[in-house]
Every structure is written in structure tokens, then in C-alpha cells.
PDB file of N, CA and C in Angstrom:
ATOM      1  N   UNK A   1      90.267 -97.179  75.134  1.00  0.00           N
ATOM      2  CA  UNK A   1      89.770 -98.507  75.417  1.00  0.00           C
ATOM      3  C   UNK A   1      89.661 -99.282  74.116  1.00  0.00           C
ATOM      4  N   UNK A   2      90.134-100.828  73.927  1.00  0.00           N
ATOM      5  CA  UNK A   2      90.009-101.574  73.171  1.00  0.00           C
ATOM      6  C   UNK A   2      89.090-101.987  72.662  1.00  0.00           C
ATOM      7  N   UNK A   3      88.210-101.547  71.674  1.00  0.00           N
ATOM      8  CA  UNK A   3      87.024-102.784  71.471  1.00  0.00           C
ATOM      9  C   UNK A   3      87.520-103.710  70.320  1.00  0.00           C
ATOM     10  N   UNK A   4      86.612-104.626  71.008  1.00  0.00           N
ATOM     11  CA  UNK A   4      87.195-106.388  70.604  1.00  0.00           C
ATOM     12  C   UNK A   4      85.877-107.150  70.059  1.00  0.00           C
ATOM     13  N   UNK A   5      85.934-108.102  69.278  1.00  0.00           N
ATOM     14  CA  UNK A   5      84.400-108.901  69.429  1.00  0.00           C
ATOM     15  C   UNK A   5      84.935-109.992  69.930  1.00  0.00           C
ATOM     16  N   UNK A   6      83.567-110.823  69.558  1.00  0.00           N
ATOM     17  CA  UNK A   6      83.517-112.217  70.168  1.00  0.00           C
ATOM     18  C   UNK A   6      84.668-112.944  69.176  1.00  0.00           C
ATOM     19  N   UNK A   7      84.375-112.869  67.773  1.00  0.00           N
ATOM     20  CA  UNK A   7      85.195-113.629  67.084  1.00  0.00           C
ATOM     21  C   UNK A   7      86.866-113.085  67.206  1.00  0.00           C
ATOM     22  N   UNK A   8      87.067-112.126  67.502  1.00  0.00           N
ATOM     23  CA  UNK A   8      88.329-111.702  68.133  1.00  0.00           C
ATOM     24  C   UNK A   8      88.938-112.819  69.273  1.00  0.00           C
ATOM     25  N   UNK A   9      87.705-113.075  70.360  1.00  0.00           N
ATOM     26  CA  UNK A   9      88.253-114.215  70.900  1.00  0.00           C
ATOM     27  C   UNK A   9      88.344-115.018  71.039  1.00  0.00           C
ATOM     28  N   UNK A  10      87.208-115.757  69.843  1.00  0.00           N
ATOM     29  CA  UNK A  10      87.507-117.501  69.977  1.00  0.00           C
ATOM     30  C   UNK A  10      88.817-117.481  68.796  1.00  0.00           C
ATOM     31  N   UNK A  11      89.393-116.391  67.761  1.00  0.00           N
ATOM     32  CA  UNK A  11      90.211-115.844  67.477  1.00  0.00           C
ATOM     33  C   UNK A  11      91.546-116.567  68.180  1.00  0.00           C
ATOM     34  N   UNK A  12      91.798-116.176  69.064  1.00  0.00           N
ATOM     35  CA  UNK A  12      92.702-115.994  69.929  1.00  0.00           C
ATOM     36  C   UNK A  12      92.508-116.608  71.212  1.00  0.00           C
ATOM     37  N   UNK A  13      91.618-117.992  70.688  1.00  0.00           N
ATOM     38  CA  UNK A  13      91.580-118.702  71.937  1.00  0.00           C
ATOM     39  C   UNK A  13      91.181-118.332  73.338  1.00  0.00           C
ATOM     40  N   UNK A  14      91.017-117.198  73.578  1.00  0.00           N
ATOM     41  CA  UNK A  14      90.794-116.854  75.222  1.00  0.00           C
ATOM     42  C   UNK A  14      89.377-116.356  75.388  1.00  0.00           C
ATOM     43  N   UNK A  15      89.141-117.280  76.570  1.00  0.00           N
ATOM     44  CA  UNK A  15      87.797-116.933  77.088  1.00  0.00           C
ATOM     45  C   UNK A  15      87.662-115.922  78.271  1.00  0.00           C
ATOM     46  N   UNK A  16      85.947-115.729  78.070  1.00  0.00           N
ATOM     47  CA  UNK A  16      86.300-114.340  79.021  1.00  0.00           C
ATOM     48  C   UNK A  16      85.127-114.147  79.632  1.00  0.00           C
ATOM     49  N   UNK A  17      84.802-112.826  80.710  1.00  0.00           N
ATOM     50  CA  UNK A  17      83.494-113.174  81.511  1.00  0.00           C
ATOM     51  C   UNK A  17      82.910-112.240  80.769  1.00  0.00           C
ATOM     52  N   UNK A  18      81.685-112.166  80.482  1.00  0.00           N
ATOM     53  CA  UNK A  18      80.915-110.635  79.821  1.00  0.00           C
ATOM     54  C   UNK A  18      80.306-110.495  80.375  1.00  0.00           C
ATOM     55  N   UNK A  19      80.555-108.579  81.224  1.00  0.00           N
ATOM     56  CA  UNK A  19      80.021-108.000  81.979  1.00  0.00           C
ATOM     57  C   UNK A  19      79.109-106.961  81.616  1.00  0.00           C
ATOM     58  N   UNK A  20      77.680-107.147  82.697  1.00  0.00           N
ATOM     59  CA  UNK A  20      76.697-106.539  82.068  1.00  0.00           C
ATOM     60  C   UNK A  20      76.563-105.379  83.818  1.00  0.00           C
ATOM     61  N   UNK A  21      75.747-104.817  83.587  1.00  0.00           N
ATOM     62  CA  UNK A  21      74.859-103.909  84.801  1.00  0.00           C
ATOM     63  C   UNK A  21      73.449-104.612  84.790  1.00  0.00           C
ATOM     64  N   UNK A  22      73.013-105.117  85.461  1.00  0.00           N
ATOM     65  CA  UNK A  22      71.781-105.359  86.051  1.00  0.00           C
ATOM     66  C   UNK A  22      71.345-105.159  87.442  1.00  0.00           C
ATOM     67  N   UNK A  23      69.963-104.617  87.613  1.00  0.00           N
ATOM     68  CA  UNK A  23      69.686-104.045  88.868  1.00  0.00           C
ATOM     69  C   UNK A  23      70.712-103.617  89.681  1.00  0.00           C
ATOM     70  N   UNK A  24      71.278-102.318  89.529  1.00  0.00           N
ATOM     71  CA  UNK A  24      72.633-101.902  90.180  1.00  0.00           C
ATOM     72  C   UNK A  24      73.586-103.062  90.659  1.00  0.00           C
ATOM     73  N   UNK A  25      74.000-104.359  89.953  1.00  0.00           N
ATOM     74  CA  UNK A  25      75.067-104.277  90.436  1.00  0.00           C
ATOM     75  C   UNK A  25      75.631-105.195  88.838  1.00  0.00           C
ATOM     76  N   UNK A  26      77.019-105.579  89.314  1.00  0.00           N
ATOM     77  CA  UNK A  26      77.696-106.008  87.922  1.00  0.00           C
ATOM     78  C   UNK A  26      77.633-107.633  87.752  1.00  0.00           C
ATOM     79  N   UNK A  27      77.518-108.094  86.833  1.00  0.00           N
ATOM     80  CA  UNK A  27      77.186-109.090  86.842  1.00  0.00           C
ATOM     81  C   UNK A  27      78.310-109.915  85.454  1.00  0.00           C
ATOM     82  N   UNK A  28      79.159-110.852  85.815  1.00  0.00           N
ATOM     83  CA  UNK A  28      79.665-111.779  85.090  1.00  0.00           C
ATOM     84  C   UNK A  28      79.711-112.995  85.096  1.00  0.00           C
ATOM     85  N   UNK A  29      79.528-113.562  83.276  1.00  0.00           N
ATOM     86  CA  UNK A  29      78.937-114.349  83.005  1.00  0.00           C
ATOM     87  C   UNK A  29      79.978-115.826  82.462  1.00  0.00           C
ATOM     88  N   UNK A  30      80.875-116.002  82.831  1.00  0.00           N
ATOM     89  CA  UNK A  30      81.661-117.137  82.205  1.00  0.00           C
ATOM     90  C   UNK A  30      81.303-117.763  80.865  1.00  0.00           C
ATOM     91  N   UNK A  31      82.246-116.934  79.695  1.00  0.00           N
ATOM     92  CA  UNK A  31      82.309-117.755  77.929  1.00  0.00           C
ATOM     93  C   UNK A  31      83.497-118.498  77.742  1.00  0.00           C
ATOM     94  N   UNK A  32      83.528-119.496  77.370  1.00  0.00           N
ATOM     95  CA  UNK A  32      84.586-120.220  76.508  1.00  0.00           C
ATOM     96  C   UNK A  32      84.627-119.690  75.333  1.00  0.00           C
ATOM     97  N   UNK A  33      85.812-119.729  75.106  1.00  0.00           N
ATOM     98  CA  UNK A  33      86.175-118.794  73.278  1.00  0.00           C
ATOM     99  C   UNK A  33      85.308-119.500  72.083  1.00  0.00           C
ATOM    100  N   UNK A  34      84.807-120.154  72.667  1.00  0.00           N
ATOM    101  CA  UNK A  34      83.852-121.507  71.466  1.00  0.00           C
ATOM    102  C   UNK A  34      82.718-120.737  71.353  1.00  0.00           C
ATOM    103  N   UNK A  35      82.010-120.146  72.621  1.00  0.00           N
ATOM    104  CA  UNK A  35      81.084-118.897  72.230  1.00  0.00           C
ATOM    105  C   UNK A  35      79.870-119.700  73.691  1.00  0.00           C
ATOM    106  N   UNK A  36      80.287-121.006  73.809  1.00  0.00           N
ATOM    107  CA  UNK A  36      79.160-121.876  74.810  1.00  0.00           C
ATOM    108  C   UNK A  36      79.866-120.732  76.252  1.00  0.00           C
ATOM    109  N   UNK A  37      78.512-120.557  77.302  1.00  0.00           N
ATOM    110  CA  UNK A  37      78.752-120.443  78.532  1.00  0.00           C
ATOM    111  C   UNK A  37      79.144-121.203  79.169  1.00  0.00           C
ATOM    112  N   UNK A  38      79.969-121.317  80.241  1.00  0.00           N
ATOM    113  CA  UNK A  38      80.985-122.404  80.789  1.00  0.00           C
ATOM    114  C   UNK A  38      80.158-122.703  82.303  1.00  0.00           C
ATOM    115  N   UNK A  39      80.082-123.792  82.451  1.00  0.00           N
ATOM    116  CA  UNK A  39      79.754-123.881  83.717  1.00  0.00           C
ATOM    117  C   UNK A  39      80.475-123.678  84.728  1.00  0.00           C
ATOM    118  N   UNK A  40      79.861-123.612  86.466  1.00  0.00           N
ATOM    119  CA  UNK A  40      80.267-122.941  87.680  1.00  0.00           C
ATOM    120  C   UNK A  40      81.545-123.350  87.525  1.00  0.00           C
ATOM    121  N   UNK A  41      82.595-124.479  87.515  1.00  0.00           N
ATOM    122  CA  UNK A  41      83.901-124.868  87.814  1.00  0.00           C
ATOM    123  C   UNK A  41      84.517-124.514  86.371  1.00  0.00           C
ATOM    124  N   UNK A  42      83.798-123.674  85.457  1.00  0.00           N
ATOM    125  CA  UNK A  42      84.303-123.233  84.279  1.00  0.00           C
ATOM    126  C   UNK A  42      84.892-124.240  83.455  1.00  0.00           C
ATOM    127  N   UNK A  43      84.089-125.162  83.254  1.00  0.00           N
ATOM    128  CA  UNK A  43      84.380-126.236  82.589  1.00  0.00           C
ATOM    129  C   UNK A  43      83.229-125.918  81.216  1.00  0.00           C
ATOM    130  N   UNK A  44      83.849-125.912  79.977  1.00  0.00           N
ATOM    131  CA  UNK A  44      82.820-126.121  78.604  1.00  0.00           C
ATOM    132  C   UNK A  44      82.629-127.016  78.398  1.00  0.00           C
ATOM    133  N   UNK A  45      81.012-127.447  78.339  1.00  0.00           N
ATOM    134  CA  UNK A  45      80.849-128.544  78.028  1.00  0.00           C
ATOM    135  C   UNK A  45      80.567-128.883  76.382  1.00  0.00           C
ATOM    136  N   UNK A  46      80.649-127.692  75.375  1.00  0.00           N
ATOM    137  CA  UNK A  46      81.017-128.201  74.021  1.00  0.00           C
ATOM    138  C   UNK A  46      82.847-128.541  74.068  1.00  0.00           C
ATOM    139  N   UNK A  47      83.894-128.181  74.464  1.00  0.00           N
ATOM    140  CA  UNK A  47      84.860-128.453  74.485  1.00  0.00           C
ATOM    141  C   UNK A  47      85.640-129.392  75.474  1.00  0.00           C
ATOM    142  N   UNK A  48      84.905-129.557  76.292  1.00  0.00           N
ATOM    143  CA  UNK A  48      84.990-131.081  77.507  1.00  0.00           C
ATOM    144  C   UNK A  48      86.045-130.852  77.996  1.00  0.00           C
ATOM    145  N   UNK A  49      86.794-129.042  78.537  1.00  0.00           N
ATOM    146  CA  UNK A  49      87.643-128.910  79.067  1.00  0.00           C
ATOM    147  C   UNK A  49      87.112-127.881  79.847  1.00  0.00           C
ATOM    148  N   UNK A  50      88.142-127.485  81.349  1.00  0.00           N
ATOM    149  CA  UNK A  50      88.411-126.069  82.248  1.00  0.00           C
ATOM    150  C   UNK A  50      88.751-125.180  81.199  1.00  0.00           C
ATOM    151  N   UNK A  51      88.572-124.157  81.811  1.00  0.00           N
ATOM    152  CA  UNK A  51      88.870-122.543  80.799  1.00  0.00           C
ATOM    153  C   UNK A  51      89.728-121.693  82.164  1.00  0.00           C
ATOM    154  N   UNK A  52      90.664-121.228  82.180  1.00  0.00           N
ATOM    155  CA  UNK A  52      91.175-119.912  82.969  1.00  0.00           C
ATOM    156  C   UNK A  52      90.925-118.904  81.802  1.00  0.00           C
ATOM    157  N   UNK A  53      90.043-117.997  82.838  1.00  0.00           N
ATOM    158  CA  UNK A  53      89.817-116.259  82.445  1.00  0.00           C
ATOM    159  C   UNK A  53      90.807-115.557  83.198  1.00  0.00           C
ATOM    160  N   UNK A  54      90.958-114.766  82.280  1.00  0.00           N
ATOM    161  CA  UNK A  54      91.409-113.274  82.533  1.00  0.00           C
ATOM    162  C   UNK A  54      91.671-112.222  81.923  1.00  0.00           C
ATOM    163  N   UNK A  55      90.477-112.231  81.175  1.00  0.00           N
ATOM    164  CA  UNK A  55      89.641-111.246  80.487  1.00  0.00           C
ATOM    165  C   UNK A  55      88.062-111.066  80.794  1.00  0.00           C
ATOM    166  N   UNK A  56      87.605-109.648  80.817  1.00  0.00           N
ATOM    167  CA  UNK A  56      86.619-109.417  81.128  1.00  0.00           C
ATOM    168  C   UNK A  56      86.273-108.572  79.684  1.00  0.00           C
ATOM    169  N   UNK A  57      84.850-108.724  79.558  1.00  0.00           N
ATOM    170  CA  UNK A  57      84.462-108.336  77.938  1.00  0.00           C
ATOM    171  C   UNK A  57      83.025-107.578  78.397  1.00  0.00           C
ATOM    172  N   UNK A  58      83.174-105.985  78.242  1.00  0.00           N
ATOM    173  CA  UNK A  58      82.627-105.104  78.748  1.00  0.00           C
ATOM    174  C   UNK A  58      81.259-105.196  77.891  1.00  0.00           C
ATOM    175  N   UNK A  59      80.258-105.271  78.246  1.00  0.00           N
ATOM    176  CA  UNK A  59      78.715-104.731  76.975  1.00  0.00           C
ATOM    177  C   UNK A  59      78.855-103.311  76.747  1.00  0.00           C
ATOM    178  N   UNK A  60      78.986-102.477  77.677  1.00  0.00           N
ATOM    179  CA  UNK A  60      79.284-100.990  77.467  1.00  0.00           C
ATOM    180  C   UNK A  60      80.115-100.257  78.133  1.00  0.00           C
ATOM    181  N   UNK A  61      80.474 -98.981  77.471  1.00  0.00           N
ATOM    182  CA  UNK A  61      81.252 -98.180  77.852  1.00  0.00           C
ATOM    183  C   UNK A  61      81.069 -97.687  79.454  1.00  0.00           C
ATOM    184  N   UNK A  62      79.930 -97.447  80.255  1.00  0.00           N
ATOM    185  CA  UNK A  62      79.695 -97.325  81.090  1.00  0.00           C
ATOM    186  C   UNK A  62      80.007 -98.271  82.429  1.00  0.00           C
ATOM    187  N   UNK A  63      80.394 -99.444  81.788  1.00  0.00           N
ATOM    188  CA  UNK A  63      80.635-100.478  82.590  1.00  0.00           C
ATOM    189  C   UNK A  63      82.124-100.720  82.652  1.00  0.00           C
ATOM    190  N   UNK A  64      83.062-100.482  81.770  1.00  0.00           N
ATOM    191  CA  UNK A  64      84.127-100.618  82.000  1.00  0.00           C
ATOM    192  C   UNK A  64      84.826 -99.987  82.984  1.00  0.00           C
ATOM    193  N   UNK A  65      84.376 -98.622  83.483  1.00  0.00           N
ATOM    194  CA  UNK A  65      85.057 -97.820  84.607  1.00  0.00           C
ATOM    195  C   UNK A  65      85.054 -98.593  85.896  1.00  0.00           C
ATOM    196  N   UNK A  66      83.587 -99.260  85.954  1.00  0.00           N
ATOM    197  CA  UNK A  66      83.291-100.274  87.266  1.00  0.00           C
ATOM    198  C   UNK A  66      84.440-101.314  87.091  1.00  0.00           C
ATOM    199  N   UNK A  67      84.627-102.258  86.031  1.00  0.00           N
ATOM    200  CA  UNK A  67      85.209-103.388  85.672  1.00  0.00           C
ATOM    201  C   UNK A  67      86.691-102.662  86.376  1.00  0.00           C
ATOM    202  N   UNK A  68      87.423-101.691  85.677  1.00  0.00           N
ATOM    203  CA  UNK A  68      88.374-101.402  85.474  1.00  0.00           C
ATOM    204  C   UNK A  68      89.000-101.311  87.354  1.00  0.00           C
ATOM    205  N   UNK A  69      87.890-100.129  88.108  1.00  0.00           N
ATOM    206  CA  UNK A  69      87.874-100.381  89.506  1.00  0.00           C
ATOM    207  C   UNK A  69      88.302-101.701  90.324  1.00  0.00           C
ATOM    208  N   UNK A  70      87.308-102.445  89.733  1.00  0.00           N
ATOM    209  CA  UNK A  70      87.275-103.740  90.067  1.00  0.00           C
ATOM    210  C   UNK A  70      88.171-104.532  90.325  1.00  0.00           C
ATOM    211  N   UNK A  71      89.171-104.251  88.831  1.00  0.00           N
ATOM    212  CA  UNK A  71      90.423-104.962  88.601  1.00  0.00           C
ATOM    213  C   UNK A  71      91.338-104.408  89.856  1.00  0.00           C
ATOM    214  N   UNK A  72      91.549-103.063  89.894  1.00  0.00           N
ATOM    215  CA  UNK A  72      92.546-101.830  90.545  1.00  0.00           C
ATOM    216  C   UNK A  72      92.509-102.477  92.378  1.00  0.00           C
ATOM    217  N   UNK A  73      91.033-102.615  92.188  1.00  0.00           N
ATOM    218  CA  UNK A  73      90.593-102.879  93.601  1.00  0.00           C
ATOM    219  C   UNK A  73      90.965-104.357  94.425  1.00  0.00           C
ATOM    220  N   UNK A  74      91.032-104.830  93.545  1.00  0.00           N
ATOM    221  CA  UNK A  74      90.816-106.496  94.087  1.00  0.00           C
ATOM    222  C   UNK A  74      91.810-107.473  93.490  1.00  0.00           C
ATOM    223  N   UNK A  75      93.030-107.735  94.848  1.00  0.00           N
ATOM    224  CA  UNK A  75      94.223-108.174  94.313  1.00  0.00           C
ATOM    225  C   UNK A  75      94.007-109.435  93.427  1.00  0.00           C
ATOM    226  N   UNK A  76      92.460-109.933  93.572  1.00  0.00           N
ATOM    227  CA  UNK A  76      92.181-111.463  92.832  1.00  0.00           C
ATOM    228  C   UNK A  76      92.300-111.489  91.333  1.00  0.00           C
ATOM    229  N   UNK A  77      91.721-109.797  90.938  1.00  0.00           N
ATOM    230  CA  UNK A  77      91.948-109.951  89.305  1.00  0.00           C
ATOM    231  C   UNK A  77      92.956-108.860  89.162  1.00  0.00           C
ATOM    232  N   UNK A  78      94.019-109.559  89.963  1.00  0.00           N
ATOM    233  CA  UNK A  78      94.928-107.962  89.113  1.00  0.00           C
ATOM    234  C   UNK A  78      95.829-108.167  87.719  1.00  0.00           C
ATOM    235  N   UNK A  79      95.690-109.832  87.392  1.00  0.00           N
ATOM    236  CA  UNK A  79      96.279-110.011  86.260  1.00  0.00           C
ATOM    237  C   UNK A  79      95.161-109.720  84.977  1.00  0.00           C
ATOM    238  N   UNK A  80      94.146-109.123  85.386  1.00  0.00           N
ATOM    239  CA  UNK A  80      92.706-109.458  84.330  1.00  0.00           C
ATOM    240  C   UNK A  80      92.935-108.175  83.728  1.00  0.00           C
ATOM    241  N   UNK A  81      92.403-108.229  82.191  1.00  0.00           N
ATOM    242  CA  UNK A  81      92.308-107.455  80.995  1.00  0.00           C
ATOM    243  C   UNK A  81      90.631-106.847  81.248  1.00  0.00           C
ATOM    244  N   UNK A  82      90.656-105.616  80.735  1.00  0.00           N
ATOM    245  CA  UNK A  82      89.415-105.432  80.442  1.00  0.00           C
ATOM    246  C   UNK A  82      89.297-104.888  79.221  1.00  0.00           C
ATOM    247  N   UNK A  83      88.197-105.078  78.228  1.00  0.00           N
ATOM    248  CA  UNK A  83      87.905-104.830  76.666  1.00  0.00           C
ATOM    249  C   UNK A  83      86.444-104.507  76.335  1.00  0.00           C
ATOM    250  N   UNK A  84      86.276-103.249  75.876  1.00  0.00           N
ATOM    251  CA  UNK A  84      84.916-102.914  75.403  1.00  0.00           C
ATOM    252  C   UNK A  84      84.391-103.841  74.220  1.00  0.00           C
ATOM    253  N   UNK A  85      83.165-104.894  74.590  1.00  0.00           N
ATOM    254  CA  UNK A  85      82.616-105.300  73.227  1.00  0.00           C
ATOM    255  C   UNK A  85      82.032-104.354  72.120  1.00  0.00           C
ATOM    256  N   UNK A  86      82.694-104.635  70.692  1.00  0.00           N
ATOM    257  CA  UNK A  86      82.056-103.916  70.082  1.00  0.00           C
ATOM    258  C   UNK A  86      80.990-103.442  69.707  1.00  0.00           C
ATOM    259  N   UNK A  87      80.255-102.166  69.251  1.00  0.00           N
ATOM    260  CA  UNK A  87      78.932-101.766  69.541  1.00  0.00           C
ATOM    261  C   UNK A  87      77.971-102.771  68.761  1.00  0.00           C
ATOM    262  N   UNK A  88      78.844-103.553  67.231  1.00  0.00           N
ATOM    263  CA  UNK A  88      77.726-104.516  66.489  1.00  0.00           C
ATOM    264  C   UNK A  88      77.719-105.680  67.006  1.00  0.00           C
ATOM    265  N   UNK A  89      78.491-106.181  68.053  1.00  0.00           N
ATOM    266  CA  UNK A  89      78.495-107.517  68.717  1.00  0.00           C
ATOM    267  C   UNK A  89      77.279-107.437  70.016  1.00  0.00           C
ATOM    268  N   UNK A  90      76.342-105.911  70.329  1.00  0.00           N
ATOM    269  CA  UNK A  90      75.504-106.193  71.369  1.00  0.00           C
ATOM    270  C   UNK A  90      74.443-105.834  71.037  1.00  0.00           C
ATOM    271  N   UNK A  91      73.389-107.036  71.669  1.00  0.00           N
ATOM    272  CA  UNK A  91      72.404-107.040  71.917  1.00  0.00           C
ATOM    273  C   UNK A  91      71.342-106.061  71.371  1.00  0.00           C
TER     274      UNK A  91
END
């Protein structure tokens, strides 16, 4: 598995959802590569544009197997990446 940071992806321009575990279930959060959270229609409002994801940016190792499922499972993200954040980029 890849680990990546944040500056890896405003890096490389692409924004991504960062997925956490809370109260058993998975939870993603829509970032613009600028580092701002994007609102519901994934629009940044520091960059006054839409964002398409398709990358998912794991908090931990434990979570990527779910993510990875996720992807396998559900023809909606089958073009989506998944990437372990690195261990000094969390929380």
C-alpha cells in the first residue's frame, strides 16, 4: 500500500475523500487539494471551483481493507484509488 501525504496532493492537484472509522461505520470527508473541505456539490469555496474525486486517502491501515472492499464492491467507485495517509500527516 502507498502512503501519500496531504502535500503529495495538493502536489499533484487531486483531491480526495479522507476516510476515517467512526462509530462502526466509514465515514468520508470531501478535500480539495488546497487542503479546504469542499462542500456537499464538492464545490471549494477557497478555489471557487467543482472538484471530481477519485481518490480516497485512508487515516489508517485498518481502514483501507474496508475502502479497498468498497471500491471492489461498488461499480460507482470502480475508477477510485485508494492511499494510506502517512503516519506523520495524522492526527
Amino acid at each position: 500500500m502507498q502512503e501519500v501525504t496531504k502535500e503529495d496532493m495538493k502536489q499533484n492537484e487531486t483531491s480526495y475523500f479522507l476516510a476515517s472509522w467512526e462509530d462502526n461505520q466509514l465515514v468520508l470527508e470531501p478535500y480539495c487539494f488546497c487542503g479546504e473541505m469542499l462542500e456537499e456539490n464538492f464545490f471549494c469555496p477557497r478555489c471557487r471551483e467543482n472538484r471530481a474525486i477519485d481518490v480516497i486517502l485512508c487515516r489508517e491501515f485498518k481502514i483501507v481493507g474496508i475502502v479497498e472492499k468498497f471500491i471492489h464492491g461498488n461499480p460507482q467507485f470502480k475508477d477510485f484509488r485508494a492511499y494510506l495517509l502517512k503516519a506523520s500527516q495524522n492526527p
